[in-house]
C-alpha atoms as a PDB file:
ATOM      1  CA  UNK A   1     -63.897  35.307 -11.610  1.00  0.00           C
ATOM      2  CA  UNK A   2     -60.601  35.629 -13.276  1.00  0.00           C
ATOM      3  CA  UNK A   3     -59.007  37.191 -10.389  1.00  0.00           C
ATOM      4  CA  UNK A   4     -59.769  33.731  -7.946  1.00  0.00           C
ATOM      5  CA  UNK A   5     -58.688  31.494 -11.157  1.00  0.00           C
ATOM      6  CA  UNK A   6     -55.127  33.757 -11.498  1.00  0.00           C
ATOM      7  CA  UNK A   7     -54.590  33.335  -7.853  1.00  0.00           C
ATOM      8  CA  UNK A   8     -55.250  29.862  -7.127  1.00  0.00           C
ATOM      9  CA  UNK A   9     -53.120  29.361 -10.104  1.00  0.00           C
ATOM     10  CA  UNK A  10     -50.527  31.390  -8.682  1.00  0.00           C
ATOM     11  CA  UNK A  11     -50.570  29.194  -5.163  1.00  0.00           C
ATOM     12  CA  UNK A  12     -50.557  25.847  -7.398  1.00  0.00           C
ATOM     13  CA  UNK A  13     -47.701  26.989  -9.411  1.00  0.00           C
ATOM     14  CA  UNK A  14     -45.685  29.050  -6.907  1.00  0.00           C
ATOM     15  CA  UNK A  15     -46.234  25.980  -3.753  1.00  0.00           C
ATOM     16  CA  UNK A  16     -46.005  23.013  -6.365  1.00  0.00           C
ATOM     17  CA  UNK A  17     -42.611  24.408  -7.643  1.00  0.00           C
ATOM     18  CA  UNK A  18     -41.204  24.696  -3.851  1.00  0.00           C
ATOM     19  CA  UNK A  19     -41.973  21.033  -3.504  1.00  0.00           C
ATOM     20  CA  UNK A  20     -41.090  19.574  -6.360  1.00  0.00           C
ATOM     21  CA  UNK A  21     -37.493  21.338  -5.842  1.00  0.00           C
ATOM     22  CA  UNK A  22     -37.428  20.194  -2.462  1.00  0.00           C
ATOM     23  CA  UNK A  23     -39.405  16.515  -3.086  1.00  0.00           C
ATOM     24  CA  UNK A  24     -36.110  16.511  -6.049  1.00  0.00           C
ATOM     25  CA  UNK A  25     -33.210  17.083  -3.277  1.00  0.00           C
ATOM     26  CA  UNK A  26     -34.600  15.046  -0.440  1.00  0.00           C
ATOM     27  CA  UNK A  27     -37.091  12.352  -1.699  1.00  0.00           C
ATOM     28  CA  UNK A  28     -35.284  11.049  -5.000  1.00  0.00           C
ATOM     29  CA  UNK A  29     -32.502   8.539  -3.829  1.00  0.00           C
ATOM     30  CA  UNK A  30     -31.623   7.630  -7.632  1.00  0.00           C
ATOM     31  CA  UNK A  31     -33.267   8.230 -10.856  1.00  0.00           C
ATOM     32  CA  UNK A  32     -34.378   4.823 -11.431  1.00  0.00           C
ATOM     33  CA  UNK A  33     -36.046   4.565  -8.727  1.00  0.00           C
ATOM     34  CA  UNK A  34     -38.968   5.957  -7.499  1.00  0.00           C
ATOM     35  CA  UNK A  35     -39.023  10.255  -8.153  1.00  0.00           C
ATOM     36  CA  UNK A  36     -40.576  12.701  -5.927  1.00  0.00           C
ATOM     37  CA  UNK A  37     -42.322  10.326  -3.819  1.00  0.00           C
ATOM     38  CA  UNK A  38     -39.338   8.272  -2.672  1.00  0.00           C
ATOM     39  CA  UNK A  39     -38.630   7.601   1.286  1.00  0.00           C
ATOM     40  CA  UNK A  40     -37.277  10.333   3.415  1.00  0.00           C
ATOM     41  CA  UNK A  41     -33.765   9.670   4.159  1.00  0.00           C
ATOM     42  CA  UNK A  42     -32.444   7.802   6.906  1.00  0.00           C
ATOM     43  CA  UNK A  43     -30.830  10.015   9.812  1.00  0.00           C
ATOM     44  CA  UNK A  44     -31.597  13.855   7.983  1.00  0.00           C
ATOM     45  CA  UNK A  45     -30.207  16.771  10.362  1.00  0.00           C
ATOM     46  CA  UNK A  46     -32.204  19.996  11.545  1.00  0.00           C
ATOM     47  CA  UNK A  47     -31.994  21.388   8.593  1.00  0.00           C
ATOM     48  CA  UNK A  48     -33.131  17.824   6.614  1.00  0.00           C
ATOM     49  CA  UNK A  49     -35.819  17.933   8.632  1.00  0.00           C
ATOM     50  CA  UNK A  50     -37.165  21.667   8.408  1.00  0.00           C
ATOM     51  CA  UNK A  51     -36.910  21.028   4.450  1.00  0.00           C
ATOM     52  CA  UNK A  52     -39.193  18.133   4.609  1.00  0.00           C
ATOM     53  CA  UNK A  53     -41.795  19.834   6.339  1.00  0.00           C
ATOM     54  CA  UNK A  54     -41.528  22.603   4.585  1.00  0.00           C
ATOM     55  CA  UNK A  55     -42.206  19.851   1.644  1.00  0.00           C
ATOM     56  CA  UNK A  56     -45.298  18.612   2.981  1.00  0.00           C
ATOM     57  CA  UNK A  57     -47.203  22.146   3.840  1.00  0.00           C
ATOM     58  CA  UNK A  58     -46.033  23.635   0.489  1.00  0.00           C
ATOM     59  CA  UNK A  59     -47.586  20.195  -1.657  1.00  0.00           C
ATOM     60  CA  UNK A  60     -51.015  20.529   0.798  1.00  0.00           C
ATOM     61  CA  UNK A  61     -50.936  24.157   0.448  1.00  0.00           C
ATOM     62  CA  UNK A  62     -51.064  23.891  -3.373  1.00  0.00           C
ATOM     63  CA  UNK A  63     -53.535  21.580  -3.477  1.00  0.00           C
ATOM     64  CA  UNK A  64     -56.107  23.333  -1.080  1.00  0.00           C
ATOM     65  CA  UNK A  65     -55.477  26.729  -2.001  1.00  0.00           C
ATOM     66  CA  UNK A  66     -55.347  26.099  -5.771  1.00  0.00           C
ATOM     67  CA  UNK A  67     -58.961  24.088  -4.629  1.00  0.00           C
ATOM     68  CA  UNK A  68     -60.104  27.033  -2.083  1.00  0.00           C
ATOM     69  CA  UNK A  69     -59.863  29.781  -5.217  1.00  0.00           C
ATOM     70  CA  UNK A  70     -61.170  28.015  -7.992  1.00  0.00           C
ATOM     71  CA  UNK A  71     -64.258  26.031  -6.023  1.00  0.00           C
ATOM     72  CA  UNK A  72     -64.906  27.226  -2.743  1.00  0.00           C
ATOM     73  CA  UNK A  73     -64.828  31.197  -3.360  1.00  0.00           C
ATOM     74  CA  UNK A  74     -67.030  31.170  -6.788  1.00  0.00           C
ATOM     75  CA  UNK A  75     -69.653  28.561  -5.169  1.00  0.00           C
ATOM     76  CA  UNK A  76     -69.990  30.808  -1.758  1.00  0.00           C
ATOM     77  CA  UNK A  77     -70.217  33.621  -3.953  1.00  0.00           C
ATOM     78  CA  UNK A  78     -72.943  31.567  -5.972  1.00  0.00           C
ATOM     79  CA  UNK A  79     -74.657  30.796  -2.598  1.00  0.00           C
ATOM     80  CA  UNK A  80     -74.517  34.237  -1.274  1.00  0.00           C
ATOM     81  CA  UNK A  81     -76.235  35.825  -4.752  1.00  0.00           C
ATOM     82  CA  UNK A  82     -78.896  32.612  -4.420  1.00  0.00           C
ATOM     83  CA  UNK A  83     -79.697  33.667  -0.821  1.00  0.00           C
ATOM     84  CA  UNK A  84     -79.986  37.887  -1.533  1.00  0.00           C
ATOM     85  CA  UNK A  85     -82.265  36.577  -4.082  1.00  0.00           C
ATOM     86  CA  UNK A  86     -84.814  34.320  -2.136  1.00  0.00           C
ATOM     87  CA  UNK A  87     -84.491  37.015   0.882  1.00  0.00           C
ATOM     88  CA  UNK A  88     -85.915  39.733  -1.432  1.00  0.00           C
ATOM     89  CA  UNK A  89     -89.087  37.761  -2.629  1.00  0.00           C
END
């Protein structure tokens, strides 16, 4: 169990880091305005662009993979040991 809670904490820290630098260079116009979360800005080039969506996988990817290792994995592994045990009675 330690091993699925080091890696999902791994993919949180590692992805959220990647967008929160990019989220800082690309989606905070000023610092008294609104941080992290601002609006994308107006005519970004190729590169803009790639960054941005970059941005977006990176903050999902945290999220679901941080979510895939600490819930998902230990309750199929739950479900798996619950079914070997109501197959062998």
């Amino acid at each position: 169990m330690a091993d699925e809670f080091i890696k999902g904490l791994a993919i949180f820290s590692g992805a959220g880091l990647v967008w929160m630098v990019l989220a800082a260079w690309f989606r905070t116009p000023t610092f008294e305005d609104e941080q992290l979360f601002g609006p994308d800005p107006e005519d970004p080039t190729l590169l803009v662009e790639i960054a941005l969506a970059i941005a977006d996988v990176m903050f999902w990817f945290a999220i679901i993979g941080a979510l895939t290792f600490w819930v998902a994995i230990p309750l199929g592994r739950e479900l798996y040991g619950y079914w070997n045990e109501r197959a062998d009675e």
